[in-house]
Protein backbone atom coordinates (compact mmCIF):
# COMPACT_ATOMS: atom_id res chain seq x y z
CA UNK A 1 0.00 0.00 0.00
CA UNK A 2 3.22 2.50 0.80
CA UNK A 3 4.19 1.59 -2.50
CA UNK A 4 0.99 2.65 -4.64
CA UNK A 5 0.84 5.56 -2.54
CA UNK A 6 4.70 6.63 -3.26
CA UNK A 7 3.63 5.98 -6.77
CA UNK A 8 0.36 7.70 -6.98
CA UNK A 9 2.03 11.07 -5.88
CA UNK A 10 4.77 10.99 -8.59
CA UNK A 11 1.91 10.67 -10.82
CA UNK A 12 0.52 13.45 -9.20
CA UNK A 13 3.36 15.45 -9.41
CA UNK A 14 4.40 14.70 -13.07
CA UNK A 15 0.48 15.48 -14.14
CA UNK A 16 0.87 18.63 -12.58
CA UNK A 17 3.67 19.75 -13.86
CA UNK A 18 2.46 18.84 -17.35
CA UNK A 19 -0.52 20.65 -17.29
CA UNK A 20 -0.32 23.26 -14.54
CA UNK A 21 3.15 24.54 -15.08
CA UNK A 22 3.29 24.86 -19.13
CA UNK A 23 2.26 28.19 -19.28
CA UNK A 24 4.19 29.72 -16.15
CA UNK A 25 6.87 32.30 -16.55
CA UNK A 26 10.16 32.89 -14.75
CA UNK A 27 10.59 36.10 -12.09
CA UNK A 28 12.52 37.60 -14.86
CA UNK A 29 10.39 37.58 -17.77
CA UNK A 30 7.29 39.79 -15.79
CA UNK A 31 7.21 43.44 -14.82
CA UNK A 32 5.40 43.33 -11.55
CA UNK A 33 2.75 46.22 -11.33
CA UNK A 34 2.57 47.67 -7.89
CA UNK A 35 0.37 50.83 -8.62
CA UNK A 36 -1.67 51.93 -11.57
CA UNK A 37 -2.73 55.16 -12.25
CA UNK A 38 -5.57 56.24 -14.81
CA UNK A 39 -6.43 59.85 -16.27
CA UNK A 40 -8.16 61.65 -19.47
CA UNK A 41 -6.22 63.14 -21.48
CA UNK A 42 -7.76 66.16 -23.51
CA UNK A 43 -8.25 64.50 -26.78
CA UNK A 44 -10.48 61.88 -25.44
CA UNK A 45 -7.90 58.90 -24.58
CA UNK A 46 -7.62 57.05 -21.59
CA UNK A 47 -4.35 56.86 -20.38
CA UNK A 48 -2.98 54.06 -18.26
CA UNK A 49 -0.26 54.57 -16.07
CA UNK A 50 1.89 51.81 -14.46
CA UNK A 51 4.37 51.84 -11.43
CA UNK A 52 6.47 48.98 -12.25
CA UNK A 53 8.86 47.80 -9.33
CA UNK A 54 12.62 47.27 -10.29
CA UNK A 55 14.12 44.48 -8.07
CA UNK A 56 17.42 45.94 -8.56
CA UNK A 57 16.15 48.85 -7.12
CA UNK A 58 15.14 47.15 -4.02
CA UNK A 59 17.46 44.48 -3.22
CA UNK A 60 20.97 45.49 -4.68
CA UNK A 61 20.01 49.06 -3.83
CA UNK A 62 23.48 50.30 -5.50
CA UNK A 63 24.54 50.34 -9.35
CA UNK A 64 28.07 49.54 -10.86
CA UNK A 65 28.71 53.39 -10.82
CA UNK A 66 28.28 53.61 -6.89
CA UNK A 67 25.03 55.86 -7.28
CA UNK A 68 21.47 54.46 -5.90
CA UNK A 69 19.20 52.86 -8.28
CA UNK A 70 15.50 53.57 -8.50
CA UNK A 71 12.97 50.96 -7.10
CA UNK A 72 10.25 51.79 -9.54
CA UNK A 73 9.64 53.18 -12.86
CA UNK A 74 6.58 54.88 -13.81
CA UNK A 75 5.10 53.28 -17.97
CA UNK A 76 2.49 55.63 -19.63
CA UNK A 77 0.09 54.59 -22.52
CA UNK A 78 -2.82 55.71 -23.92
CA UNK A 79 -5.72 54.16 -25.81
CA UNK A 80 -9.21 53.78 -26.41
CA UNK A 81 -10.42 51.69 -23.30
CA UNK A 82 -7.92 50.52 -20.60
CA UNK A 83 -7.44 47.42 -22.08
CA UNK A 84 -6.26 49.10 -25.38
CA UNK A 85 -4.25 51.76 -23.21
CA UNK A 86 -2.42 48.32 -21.41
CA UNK A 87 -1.70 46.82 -25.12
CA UNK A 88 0.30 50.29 -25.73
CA UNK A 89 2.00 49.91 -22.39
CA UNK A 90 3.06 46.45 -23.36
CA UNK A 91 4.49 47.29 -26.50
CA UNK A 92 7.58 49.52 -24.72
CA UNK A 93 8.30 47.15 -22.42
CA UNK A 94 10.28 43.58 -23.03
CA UNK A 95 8.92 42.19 -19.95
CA UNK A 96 5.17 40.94 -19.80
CA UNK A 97 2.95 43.00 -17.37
CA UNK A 98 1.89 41.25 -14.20
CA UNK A 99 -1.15 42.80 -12.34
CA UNK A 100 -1.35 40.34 -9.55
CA UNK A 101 0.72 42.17 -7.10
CA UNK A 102 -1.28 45.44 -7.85
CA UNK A 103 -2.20 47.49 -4.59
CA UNK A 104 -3.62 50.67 -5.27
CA UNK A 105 -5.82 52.73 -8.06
CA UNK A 106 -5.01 56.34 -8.86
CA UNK A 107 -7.92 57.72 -10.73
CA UNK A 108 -7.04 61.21 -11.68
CA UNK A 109 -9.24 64.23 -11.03
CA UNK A 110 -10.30 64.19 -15.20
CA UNK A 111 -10.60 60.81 -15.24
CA UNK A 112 -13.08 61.15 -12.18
CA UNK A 113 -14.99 64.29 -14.06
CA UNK A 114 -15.15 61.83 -16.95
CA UNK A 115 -16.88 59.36 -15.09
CA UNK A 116 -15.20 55.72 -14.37
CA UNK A 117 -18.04 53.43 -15.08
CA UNK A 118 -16.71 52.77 -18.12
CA UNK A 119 -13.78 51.23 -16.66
CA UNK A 120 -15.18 48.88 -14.14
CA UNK A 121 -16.19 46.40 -16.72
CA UNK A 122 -12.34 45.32 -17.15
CA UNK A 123 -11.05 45.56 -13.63
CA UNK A 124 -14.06 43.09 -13.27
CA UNK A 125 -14.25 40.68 -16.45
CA UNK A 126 -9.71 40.67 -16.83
CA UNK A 127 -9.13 37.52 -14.28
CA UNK A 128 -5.74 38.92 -14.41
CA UNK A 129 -7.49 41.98 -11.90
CA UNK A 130 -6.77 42.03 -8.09
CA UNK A 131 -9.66 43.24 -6.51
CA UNK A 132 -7.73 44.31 -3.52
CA UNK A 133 -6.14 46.78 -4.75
CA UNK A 134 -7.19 50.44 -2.97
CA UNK A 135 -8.96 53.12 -4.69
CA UNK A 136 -8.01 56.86 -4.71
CA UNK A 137 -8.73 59.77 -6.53
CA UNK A 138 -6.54 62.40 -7.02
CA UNK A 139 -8.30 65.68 -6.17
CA UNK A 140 -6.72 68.65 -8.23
CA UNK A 141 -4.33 66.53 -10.28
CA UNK A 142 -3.36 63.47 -12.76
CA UNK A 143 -3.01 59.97 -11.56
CA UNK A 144 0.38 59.52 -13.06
CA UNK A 145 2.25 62.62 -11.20
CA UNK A 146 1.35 60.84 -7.71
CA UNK A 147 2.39 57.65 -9.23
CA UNK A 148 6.08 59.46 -9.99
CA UNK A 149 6.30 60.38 -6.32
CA UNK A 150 9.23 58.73 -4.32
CA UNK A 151 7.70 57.84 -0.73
CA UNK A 152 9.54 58.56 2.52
CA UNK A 153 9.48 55.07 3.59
CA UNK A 154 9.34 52.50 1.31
CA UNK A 155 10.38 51.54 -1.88
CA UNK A 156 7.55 52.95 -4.18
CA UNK A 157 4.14 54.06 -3.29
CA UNK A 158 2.20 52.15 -4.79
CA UNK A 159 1.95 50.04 -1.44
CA UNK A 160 1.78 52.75 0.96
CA UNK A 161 -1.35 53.93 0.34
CA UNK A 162 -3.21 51.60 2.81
CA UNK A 163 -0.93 51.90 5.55
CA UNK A 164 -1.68 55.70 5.03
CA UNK A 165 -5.24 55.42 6.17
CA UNK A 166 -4.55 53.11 8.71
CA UNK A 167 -2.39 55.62 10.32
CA UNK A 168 -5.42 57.93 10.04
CA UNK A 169 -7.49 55.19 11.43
CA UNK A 170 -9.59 55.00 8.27
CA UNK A 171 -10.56 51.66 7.43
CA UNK A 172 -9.14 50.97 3.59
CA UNK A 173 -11.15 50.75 0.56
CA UNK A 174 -10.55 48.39 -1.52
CA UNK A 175 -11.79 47.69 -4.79
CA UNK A 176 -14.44 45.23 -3.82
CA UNK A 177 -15.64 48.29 -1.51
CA UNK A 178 -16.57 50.32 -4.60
CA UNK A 179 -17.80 47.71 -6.31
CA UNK A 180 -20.11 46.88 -3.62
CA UNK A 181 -20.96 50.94 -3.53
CA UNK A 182 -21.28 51.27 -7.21
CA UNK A 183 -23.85 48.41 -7.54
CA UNK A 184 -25.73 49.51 -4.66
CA UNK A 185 -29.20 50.83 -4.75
CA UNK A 186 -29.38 52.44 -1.62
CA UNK A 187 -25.80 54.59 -1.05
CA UNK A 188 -23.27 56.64 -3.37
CA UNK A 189 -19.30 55.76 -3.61
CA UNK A 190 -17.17 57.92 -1.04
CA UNK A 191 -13.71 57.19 -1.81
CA UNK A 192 -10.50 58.59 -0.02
CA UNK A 193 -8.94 61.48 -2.03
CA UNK A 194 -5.24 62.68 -2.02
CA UNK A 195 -3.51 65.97 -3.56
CA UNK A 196 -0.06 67.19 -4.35
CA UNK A 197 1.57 69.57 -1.40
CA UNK A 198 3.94 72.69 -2.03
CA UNK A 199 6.75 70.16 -1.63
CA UNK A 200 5.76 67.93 -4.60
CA UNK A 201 4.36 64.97 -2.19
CA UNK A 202 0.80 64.29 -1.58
CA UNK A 203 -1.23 64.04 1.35
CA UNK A 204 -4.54 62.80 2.01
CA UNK A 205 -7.37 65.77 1.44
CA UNK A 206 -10.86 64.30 2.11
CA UNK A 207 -12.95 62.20 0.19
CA UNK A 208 -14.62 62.10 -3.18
CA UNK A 209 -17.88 61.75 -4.27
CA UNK A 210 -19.48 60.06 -7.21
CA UNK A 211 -23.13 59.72 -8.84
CA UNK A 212 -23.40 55.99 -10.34
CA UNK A 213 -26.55 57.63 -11.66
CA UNK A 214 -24.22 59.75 -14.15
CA UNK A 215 -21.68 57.06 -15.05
CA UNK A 216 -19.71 57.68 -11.37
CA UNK A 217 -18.78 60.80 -11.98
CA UNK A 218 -17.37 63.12 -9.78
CA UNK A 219 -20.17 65.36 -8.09
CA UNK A 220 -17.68 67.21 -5.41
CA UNK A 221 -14.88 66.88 -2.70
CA UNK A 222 -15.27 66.77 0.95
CA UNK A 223 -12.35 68.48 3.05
CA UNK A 224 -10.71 66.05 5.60
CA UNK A 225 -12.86 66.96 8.64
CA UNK A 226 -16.18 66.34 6.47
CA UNK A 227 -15.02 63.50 5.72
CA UNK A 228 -14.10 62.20 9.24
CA UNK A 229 -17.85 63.09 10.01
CA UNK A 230 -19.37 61.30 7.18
CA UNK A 231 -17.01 57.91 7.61
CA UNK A 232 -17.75 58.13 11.12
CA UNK A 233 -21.92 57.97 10.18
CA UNK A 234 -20.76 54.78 7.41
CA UNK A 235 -18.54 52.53 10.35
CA UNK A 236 -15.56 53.49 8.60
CA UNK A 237 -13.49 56.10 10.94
CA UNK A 238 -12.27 54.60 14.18
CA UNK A 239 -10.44 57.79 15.48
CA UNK A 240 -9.72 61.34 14.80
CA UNK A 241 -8.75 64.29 16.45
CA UNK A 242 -11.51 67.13 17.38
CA UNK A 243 -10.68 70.66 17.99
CA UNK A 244 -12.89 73.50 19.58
CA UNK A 245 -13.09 77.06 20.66
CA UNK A 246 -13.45 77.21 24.42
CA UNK A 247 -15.12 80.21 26.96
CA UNK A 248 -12.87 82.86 24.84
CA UNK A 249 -11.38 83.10 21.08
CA UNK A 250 -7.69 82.43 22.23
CA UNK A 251 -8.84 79.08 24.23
CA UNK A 252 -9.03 75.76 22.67
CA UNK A 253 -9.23 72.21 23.20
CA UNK A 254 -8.48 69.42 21.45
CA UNK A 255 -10.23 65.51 22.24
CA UNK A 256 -9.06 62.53 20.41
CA UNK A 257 -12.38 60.81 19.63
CA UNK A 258 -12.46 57.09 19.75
CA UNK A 259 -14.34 54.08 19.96
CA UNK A 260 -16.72 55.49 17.81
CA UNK A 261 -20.38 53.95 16.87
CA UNK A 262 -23.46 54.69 14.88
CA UNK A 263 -27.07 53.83 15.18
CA UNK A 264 -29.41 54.64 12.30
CA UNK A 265 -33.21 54.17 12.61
CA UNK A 266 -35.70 54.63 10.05
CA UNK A 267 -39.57 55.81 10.73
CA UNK A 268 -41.84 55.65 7.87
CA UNK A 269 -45.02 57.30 7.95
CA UNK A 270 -47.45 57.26 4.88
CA UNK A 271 -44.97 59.10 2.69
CA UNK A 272 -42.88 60.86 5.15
CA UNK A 273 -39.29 59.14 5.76
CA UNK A 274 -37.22 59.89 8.64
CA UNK A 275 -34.11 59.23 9.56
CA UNK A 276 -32.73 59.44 13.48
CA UNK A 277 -28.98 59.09 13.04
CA UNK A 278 -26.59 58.57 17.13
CA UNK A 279 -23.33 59.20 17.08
CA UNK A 280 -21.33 57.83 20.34
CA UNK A 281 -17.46 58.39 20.95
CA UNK A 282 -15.09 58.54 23.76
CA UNK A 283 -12.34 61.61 24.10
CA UNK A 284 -9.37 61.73 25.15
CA UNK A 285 -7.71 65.51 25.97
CA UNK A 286 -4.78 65.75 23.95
CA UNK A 287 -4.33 69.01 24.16
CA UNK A 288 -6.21 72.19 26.87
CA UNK A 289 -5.17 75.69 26.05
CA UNK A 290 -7.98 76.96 28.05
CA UNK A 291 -8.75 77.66 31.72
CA UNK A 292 -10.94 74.21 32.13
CA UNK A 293 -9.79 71.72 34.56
CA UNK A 294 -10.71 68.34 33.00
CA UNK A 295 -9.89 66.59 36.34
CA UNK A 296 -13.04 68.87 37.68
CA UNK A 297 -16.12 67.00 37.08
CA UNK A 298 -18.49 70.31 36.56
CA UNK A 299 -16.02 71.48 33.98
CA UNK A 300 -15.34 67.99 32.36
CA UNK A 301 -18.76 68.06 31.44
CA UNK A 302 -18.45 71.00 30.20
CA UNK A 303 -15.87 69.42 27.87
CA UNK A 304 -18.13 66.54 26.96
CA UNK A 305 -21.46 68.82 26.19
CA UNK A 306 -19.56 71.70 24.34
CA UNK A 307 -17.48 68.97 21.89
CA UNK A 308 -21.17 67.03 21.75
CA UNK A 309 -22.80 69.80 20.66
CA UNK A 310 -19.88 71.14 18.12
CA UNK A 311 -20.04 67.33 16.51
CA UNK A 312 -23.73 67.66 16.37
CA UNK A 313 -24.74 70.61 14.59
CA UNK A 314 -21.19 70.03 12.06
CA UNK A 315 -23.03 66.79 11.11
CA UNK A 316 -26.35 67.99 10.89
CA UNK A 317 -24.79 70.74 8.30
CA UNK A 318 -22.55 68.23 6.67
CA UNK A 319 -26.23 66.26 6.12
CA UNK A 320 -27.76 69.30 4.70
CA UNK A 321 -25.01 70.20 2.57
CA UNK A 322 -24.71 66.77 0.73
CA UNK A 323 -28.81 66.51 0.68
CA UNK A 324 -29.22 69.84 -1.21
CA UNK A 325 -26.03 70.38 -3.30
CA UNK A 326 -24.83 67.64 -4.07
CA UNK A 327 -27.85 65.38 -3.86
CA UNK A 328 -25.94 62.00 -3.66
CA UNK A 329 -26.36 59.24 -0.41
CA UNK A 330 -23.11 58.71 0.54
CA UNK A 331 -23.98 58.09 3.97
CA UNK A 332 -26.40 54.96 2.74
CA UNK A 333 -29.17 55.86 4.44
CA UNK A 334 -30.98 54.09 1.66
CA UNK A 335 -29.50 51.05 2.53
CA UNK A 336 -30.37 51.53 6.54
CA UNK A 337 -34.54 51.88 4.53
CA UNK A 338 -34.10 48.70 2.60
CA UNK A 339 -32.91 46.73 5.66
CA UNK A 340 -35.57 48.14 8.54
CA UNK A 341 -38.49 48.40 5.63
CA UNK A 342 -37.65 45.63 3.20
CA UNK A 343 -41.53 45.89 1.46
CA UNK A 344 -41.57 49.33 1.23
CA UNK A 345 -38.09 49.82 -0.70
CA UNK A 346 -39.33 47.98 -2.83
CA UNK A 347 -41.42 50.77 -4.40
CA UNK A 348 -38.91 53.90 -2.93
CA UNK A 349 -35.50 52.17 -4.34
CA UNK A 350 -36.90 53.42 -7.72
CA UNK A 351 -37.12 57.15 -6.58
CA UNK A 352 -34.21 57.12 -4.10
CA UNK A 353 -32.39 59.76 -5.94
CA UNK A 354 -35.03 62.31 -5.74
CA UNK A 355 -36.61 60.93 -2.72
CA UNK A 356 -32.93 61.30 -0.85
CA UNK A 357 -32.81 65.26 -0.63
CA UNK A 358 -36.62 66.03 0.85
CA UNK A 359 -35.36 62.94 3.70
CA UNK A 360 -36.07 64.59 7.51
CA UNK A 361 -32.72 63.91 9.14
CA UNK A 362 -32.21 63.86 12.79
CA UNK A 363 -28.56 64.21 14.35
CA UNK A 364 -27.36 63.55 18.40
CA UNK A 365 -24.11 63.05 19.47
CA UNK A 366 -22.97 61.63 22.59
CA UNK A 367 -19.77 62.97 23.29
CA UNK A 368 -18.10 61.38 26.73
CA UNK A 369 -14.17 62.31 28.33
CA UNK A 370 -13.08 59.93 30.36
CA UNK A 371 -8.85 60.87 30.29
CA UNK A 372 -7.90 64.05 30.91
CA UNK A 373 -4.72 63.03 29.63
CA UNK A 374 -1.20 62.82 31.93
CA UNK A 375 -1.69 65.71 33.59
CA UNK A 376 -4.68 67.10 35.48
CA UNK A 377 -4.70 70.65 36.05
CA UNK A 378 -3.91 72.79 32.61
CA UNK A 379 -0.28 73.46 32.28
CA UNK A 380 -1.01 76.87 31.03
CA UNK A 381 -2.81 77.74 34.53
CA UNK A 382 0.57 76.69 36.01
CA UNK A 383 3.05 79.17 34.69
């Protein structure tokens, strides 16, 4: 029995290697993709933009000259469709393009103007597509300059992207994330958003919204702190920092909000939908420039009721703003109707758009400090 079981997994082996392994290529022979990068050009092209890593780059780190070699090199092409922009690529380079290893999507601010529907076919259909891959838009500039961008820490930056929102505590979105968004009936994409700085690096500027309604195009930006309020109402913020005007103009306070939670409920009556959004958080005082002593219960409420009430009516604006300008349900509030009133979305998924904007909307927050930090009195009461 040893025997025919030695024997069965040669077989095995030689079977696979006939017809698993025909087709494979060596290390050497691919051009691994780490980033790609796609804007409109004025004429009406796509173009495609790759961040190719250069194993030289990384490992040997030094050239026969003695000067440093780059880790990446950024490919342009343009074309018709994406596909057609990727045969272009192809055709400069004498290694075959590898997408698996693929962790981010630049989509430049034209590109995102243009609208991207017409792209999600591919990323979809190619099995050669990694739907992990983050998704960014590039608020005020083209997909490929980010791409171009040496990062401070690692090698190229096409990977760096999702430790960057970690390190903002916002959870990542991926590609399946927007693909899930963009097929929904009852909530608009949000994506992250990033911009060039004076110094020729980017940072991360907000988020982005598109209408899938209008082939996803780009409707408007929302600065970082709207954005922190609007992830925070979709479970995807876990942390941010809060700053406030205290008793007088030069007094401030700043709270490091976590453990944050949401709780949407949905009342239909007859025609009339509305929509009781509670946000919850816990502070932390990072920083008192003001006269309050958060060690003093009186005043540490205070704290709590002033930062509630700040969080409260910026939300209830940020609501308002996105209801009547921009007229888009990024905070899927449609989705919190289908799930509490299954029947009736059944008729008001069809009129969601136009329903969304006339939508009674109900904000509390529910602010509460519970560290006043590593020091109790204010320093600045001190000197």
């Amino acid at each position: 029995m040893k025997r025919i079981g030695k024997l069965c997994f040669v077989l095995l082996l030689i079977v696979s290697n006939i017809t698993g392994c025909w087709n494979l290529k060596e290390p050497d022979q691919l051009a691994f993709i780490v980033g790609a990068g796609i804007d409109f050009t004025k004429d009406g092209q796509f173009q495609l933009s790759s961040q190719i890593a250069i194993p030289a780059g990384i490992v040997g780190g030094q050239d026969s000259g003695g000067g440093t070699k780059n880790s990446f090199s950024v490919v342009s092409a343009t074309g018709k469709n994406i596909m057609d922009a990727g045969q272009n690529m192809q055709a400069q380079l004498s290694r075959s393009l590898f997408y698996g290893h693929r962790q981010t999507i630049l989509i430049g601010q034209g590109m995102a103007e243009h609208g991207v529907s017409s792209f999600i076919d591919m990323f979809v259909r190619n099995p050669d597509s990694e739907m992990r891959s983050m998704v960014v838009v590039v608020k005020g500039g083209q997909a490929k300059d980010i791409l171009a961008i040496e990062p401070i820490f690692d090698p190229f930056n096409g990977t760096t992207f999702e430790r960057e929102q970690i390190a903002i505590s916002l959870r990542p979105y991926y590609y399946r994330h927007f693909l899930a968004d963009a097929v929904s009936q009852g909530t608009q994409p949000l994506l992250p958003a990033v911009s060039l700085t004076a110094s020729k690096k980017y940072a991360y500027s907000g988020a982005a919204i598109l209408n899938k309604e209008e082939g996803l195009k780009l409707v408007a930006f929302l600065n970082a702190k709207e954005a922190a309020l609007a992830n925070w109402i979709t479970n995807r913020q876990s942390s941010f920092i809060i700053t406030s005007s205290m008793n007088q103009a030069d007094e401030n306070l700043s709270l490091r909000l976590q453990s944050l939670k949401r709780l949407i409920r949905v009342k239909i009556t007859g025609q009339r939908i509305e929509i009781d959004v509670r946000l919850k958080g816990k502070g932390t005082v990072v920083e008192n420039n003001s006269k309050l002593d958060p060690a003093k219960k009186e005043e540490l409420r205070l704290i709590e009721d002033k930062f509630s009430q700040l969080a409260q009516k910026s939300t209830q604006q940020l609501i308002e703003k996105v209801q009547k300008q921009y007229k888009t349900d990024i905070f899927g509030f449609g989705e919190s109707v289908h799930r509490q009133y299954p029947r009736q979305w059944k008729t008001i998924k069809r009129e969601w758009n136009g329903t969304f904007p006339q939508v009674q909307v109900k904000v509390q927050v529910d602010i509460k400090c519970k560290d006043p930090g590593q020091t109790s009195s204010p320093i600045k009461s001190l000197i």
